[in-house]
C-alpha atoms as a PDB file:
ATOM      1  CA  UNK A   1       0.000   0.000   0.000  1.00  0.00           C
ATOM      2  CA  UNK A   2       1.383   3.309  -0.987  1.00  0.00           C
ATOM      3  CA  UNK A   3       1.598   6.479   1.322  1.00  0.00           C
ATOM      4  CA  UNK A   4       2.097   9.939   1.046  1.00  0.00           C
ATOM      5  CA  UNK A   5       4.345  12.137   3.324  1.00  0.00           C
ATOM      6  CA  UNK A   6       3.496  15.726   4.783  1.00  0.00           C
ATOM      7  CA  UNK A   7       5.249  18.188   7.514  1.00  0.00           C
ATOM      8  CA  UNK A   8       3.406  19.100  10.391  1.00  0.00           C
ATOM      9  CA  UNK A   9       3.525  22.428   9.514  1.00  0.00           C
ATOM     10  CA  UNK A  10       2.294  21.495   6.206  1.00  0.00           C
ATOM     11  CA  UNK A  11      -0.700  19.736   7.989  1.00  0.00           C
ATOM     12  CA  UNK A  12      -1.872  22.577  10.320  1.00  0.00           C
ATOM     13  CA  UNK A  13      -1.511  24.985   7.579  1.00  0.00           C
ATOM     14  CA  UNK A  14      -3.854  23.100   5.245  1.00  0.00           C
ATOM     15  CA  UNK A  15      -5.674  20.373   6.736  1.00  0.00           C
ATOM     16  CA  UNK A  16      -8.296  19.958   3.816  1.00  0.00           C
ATOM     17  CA  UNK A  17      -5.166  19.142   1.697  1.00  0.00           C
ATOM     18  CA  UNK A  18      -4.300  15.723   4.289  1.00  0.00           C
ATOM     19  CA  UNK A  19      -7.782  14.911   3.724  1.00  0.00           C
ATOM     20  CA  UNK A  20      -7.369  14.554   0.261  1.00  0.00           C
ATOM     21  CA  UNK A  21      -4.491  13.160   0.577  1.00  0.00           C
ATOM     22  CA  UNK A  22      -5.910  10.500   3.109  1.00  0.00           C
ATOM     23  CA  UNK A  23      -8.804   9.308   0.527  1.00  0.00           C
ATOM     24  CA  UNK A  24      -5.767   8.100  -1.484  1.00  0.00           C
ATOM     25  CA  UNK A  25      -4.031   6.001   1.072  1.00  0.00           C
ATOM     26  CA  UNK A  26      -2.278   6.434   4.609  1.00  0.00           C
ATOM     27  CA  UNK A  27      -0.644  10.053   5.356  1.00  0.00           C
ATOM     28  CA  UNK A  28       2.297  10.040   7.061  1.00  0.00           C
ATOM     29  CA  UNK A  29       3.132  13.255   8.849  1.00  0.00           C
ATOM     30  CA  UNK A  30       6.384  13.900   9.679  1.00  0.00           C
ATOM     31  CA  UNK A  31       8.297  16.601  12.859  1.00  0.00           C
ATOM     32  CA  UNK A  32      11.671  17.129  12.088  1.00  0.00           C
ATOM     33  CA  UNK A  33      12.332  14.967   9.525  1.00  0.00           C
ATOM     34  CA  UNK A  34      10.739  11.814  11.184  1.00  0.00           C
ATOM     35  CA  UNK A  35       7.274  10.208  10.787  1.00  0.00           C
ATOM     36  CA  UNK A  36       5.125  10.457  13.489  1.00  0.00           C
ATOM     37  CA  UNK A  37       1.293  10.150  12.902  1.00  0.00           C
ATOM     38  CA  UNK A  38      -0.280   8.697  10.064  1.00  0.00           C
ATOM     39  CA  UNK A  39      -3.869   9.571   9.393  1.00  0.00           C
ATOM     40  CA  UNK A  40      -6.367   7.046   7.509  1.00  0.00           C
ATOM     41  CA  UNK A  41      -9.887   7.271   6.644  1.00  0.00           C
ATOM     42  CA  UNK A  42     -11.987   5.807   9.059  1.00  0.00           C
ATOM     43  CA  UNK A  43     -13.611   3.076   6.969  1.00  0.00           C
ATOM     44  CA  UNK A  44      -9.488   1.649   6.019  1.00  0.00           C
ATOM     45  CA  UNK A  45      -9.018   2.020   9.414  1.00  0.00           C
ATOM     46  CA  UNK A  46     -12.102  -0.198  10.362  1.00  0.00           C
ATOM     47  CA  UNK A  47     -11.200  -2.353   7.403  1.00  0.00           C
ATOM     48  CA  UNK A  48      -7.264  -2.955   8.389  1.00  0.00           C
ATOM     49  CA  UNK A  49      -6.805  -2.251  12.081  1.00  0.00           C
ATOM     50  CA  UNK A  50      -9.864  -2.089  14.492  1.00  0.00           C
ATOM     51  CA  UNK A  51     -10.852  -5.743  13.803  1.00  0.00           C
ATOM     52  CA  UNK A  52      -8.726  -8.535  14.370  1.00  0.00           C
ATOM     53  CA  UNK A  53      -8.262 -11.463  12.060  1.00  0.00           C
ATOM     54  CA  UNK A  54      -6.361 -14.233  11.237  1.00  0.00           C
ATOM     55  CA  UNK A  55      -2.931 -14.504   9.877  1.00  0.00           C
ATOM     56  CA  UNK A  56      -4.990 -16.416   6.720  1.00  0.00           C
ATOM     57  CA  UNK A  57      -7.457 -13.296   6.496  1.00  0.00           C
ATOM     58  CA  UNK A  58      -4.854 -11.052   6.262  1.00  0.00           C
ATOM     59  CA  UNK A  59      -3.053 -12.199   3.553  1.00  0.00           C
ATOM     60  CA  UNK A  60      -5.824 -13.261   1.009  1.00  0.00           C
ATOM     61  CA  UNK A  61      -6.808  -9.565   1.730  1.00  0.00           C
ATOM     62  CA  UNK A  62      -7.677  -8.064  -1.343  1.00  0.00           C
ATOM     63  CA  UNK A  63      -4.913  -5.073  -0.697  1.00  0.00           C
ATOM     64  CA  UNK A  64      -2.481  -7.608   0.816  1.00  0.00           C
ATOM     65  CA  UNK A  65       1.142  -7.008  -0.849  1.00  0.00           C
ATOM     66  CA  UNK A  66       1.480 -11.076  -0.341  1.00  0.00           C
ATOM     67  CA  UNK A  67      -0.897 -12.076  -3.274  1.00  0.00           C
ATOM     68  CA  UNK A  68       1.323 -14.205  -5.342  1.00  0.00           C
ATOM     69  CA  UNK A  69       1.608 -17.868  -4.686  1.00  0.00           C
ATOM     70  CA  UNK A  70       4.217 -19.058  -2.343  1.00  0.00           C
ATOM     71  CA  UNK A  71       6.546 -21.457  -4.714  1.00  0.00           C
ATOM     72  CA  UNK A  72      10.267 -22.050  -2.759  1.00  0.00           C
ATOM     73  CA  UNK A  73      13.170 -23.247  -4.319  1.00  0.00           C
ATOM     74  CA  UNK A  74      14.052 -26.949  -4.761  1.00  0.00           C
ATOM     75  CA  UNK A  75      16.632 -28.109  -2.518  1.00  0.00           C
ATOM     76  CA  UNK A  76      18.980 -30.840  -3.427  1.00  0.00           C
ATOM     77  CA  UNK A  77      20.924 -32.488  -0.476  1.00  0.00           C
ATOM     78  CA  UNK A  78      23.516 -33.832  -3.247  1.00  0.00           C
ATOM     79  CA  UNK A  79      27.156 -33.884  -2.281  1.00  0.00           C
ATOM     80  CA  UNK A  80      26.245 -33.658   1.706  1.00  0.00           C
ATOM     81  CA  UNK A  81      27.703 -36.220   3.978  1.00  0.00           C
ATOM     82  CA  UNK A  82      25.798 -36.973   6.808  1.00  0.00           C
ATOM     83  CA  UNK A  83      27.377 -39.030   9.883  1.00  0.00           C
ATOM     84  CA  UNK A  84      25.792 -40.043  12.807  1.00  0.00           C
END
């Protein structure tokens, strides 16, 4: 999920701006340089935070960055000696 990043100052001088900003995805808000709020609409925040659910739920989300199918590598124990 992609997020935008505004100043503090940037935030109290135009808050209608990190509204619009919000509808679009989390807004980080940053004091000196360093992020410390984020503000969400209300319904994301319902939808990704306020509810618990399962590890399963959370990655078949529809937003979940975790969609593709989980294929590993093959590995070949060829050429290891084991001794007991």
């Amino acid at each position: 999920m992609a997020y935008a990043l505004m100043t503090s100052a940037d935030f109290n001088q135009n808050p209608s701006k990190a509204k619009k900003a919000a509808n679009e995805g989390p807004l980080v808000i940053t004091e000196h340089g360093e992020a410390s709020y984020v503000l969400v609409r209300y319904s994301d925040f319902e939808n990704n935070w306020k509810k618990s659910r399962s590890l399963y739920d959370a990655l078949r989300h529809k937003d979940s960055r975790f969609d593709d199918d989980f294929t590993p590598e093959r590995v070949s124990f060829e050429g290891r000696d084991v001794e007991f």
